[in-house]
N, C-alpha and C. Protein backbone atom coordinates (compact mmCIF):
# COMPACT_ATOMS: atom_id res chain seq x y z
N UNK A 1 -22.60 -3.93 7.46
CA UNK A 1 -21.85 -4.36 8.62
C UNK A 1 -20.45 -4.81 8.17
N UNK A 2 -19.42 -4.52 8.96
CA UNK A 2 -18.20 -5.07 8.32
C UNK A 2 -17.80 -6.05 8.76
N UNK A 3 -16.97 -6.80 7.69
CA UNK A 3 -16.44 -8.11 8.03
C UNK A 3 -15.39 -8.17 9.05
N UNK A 4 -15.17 -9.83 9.67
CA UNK A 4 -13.42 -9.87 10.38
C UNK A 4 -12.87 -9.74 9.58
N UNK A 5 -12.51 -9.84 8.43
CA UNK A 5 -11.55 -9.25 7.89
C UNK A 5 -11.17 -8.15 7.53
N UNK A 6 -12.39 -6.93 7.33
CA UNK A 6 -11.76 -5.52 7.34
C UNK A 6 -11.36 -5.12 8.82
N UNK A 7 -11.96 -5.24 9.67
CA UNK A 7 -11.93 -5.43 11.41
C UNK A 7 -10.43 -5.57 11.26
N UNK A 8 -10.22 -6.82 11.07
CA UNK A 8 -8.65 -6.99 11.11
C UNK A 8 -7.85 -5.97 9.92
N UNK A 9 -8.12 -5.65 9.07
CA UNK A 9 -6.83 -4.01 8.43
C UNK A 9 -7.23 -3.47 8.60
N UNK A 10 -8.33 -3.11 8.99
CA UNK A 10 -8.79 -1.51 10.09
C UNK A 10 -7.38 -1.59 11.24
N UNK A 11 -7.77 -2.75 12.16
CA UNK A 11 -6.48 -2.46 13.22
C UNK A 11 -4.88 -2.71 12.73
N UNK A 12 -4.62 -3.41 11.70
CA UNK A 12 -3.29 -3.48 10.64
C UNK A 12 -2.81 -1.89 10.78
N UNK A 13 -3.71 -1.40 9.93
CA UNK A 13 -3.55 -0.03 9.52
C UNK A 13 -3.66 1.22 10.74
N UNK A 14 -3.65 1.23 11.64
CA UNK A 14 -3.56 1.97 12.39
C UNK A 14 -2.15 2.19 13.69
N UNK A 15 -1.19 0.54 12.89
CA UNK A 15 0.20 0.87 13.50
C UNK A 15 1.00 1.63 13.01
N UNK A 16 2.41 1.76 13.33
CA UNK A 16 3.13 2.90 13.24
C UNK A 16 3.30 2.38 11.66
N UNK A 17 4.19 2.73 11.08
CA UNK A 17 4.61 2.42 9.56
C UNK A 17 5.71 1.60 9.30
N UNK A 18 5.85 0.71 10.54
CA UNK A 18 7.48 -0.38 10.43
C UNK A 18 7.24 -1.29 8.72
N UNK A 19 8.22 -1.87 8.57
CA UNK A 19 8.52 -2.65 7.37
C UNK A 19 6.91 -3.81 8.20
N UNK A 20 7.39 -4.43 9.27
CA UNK A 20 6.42 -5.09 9.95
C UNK A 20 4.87 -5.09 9.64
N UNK A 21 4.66 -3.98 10.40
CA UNK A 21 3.31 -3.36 9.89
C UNK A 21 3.00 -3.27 9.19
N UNK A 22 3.69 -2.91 7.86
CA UNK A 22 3.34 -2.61 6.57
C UNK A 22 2.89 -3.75 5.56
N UNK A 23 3.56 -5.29 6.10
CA UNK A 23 3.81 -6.23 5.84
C UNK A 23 2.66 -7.11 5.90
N UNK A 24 2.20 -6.90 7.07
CA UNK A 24 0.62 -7.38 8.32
C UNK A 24 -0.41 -6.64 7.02
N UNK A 25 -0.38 -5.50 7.20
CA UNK A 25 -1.39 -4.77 6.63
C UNK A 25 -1.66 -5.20 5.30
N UNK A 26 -1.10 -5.23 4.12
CA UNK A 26 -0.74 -6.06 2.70
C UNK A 26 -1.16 -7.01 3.18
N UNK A 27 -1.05 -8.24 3.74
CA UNK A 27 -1.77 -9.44 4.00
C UNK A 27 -2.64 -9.34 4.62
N UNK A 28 -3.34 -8.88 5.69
CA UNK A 28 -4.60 -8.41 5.90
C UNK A 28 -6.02 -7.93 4.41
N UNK A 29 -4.93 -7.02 3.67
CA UNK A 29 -5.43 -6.75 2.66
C UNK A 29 -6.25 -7.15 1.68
N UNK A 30 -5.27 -8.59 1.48
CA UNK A 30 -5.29 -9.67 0.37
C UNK A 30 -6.40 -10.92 0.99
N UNK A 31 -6.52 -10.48 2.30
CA UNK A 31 -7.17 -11.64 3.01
C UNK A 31 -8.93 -11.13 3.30
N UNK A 32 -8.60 -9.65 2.71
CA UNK A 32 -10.20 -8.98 3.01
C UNK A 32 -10.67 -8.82 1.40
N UNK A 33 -9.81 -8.91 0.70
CA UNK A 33 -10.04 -8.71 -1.22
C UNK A 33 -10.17 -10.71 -1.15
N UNK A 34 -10.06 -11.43 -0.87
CA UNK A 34 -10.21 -12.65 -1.03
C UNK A 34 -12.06 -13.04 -0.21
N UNK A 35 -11.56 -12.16 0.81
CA UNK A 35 -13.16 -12.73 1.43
C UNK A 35 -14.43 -12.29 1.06
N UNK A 36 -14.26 -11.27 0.01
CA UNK A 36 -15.41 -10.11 -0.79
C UNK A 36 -15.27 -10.46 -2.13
N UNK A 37 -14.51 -11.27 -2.93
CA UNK A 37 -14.20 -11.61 -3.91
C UNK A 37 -15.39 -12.03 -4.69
N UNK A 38 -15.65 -10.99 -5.93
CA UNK A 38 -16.62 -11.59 -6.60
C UNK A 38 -16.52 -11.07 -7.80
N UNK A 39 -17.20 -11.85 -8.32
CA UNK A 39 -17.11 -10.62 -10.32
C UNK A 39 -17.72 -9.40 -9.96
N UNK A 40 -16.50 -8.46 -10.15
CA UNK A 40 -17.15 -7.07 -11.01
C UNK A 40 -16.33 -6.51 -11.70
N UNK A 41 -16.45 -4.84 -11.63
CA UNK A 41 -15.38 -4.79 -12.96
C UNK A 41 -14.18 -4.29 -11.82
N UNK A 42 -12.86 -3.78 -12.58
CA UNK A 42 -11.94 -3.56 -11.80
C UNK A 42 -11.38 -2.18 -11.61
N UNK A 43 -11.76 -1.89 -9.90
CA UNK A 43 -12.25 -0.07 -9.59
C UNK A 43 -10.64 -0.05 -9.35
N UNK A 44 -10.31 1.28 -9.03
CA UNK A 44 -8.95 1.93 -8.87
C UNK A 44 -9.16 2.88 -7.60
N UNK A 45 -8.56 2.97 -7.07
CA UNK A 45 -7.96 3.49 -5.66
C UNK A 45 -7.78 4.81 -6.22
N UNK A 46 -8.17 6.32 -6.54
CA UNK A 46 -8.15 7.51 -7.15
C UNK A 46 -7.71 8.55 -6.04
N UNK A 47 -6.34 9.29 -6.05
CA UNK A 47 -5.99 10.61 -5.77
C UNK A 47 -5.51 11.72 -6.67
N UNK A 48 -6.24 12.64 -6.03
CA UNK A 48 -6.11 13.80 -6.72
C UNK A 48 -4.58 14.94 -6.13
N UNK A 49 -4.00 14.54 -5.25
CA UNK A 49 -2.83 15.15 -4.24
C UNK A 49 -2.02 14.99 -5.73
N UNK A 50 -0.98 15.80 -5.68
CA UNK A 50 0.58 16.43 -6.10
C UNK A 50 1.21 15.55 -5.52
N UNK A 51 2.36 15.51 -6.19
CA UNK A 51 3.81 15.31 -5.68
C UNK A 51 3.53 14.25 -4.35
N UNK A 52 3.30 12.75 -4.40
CA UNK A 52 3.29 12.00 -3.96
C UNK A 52 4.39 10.53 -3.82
N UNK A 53 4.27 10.13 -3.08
CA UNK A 53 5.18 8.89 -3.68
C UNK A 53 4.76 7.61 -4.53
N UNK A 54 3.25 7.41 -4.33
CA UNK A 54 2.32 7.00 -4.46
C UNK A 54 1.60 7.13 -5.99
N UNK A 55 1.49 5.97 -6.90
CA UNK A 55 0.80 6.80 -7.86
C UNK A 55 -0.79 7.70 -7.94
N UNK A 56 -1.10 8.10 -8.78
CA UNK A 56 -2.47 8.86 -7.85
C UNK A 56 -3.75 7.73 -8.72
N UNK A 57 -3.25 6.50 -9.06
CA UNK A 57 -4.44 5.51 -9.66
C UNK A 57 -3.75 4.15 -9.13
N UNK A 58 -4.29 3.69 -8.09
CA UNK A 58 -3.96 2.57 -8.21
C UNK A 58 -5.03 1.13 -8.04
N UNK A 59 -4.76 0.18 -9.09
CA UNK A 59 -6.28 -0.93 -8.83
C UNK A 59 -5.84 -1.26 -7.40
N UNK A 60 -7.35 -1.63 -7.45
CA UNK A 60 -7.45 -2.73 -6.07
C UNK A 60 -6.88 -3.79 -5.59
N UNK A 61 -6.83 -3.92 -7.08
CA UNK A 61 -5.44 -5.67 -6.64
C UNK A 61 -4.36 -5.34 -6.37
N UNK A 62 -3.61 -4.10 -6.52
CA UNK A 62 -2.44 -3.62 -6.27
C UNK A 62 -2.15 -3.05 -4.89
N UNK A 63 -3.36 -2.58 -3.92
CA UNK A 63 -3.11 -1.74 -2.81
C UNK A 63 -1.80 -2.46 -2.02
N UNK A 64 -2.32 -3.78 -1.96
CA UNK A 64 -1.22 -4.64 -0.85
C UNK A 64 -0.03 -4.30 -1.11
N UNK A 65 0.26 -4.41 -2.39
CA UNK A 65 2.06 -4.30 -2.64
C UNK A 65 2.36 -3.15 -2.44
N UNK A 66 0.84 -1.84 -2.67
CA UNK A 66 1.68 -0.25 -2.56
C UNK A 66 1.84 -0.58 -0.85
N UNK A 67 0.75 -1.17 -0.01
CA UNK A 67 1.14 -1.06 1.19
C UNK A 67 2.29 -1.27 1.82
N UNK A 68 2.48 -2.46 1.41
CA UNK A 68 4.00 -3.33 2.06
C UNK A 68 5.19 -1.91 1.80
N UNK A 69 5.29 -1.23 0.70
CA UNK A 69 6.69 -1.00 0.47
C UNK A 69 6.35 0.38 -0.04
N UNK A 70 4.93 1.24 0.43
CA UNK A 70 5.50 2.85 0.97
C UNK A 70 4.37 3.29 1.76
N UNK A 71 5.61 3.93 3.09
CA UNK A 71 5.50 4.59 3.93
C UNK A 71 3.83 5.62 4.10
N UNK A 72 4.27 6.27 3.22
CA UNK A 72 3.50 7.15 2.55
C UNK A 72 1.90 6.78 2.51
N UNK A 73 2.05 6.04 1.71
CA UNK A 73 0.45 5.41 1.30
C UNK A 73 0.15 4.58 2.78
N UNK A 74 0.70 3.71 3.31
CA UNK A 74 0.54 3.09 4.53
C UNK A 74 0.01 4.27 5.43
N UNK A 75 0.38 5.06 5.59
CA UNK A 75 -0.45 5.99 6.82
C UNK A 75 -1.49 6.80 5.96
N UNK A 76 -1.40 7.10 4.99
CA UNK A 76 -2.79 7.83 4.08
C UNK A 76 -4.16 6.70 3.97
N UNK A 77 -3.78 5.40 4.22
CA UNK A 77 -4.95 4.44 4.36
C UNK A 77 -5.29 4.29 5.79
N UNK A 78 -4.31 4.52 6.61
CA UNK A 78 -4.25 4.85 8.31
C UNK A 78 -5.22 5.94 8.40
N UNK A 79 -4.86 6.88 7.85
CA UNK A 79 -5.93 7.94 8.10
C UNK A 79 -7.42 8.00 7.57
N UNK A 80 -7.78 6.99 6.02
CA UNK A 80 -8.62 6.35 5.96
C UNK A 80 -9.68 5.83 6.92
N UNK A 81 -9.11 5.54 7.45
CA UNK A 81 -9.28 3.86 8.24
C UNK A 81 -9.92 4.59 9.80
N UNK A 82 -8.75 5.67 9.99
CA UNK A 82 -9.56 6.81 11.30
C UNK A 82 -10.19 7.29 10.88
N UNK A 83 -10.93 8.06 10.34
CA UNK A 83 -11.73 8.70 9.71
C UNK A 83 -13.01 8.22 9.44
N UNK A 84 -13.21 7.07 8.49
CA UNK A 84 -13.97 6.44 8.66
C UNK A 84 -14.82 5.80 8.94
């Protein structure tokens, strides 16, 4: 069952891609990696796509900051997030 806090960057992530949004979503982020927080080891976010802006490994602790500040990755977790 999912938490309020993915609930809440599920709907983060499904606005347009403003600096705003992007901003919400990264703290949403940090606020759903804080509420699941537990020892394990440390997984990576893995794409296999070309020519991205995005690196194609990124940890978990890092998503927020790729969120805040590209476009790019902000709607590829959007589409995540629909999909899903």
């Amino acid at each position: 069952m999912a938490s309020r806090e993915f609930e809440e960057l599920k709907e983060a992530l499904k606005q347009p891609p403003t600096p705003e949004a992007m901003k919400e979503a990264a703290e949403r982020f940090r606020q759903y990696e804080q509420a699941r927080k537990t020892k394990r080891s440390r997984p990576n976010l893995a794409s296999l796509s070309f020519r991205k802006t995005y690196p194609n490994a990124i940890p978990l602790d890092k998503i927020p900051d790729e969120l805040e500040r590209n476009p790019e990755f902000f709607e590829l977790m959007g589409r995540v997030v629909e999909e899903g």
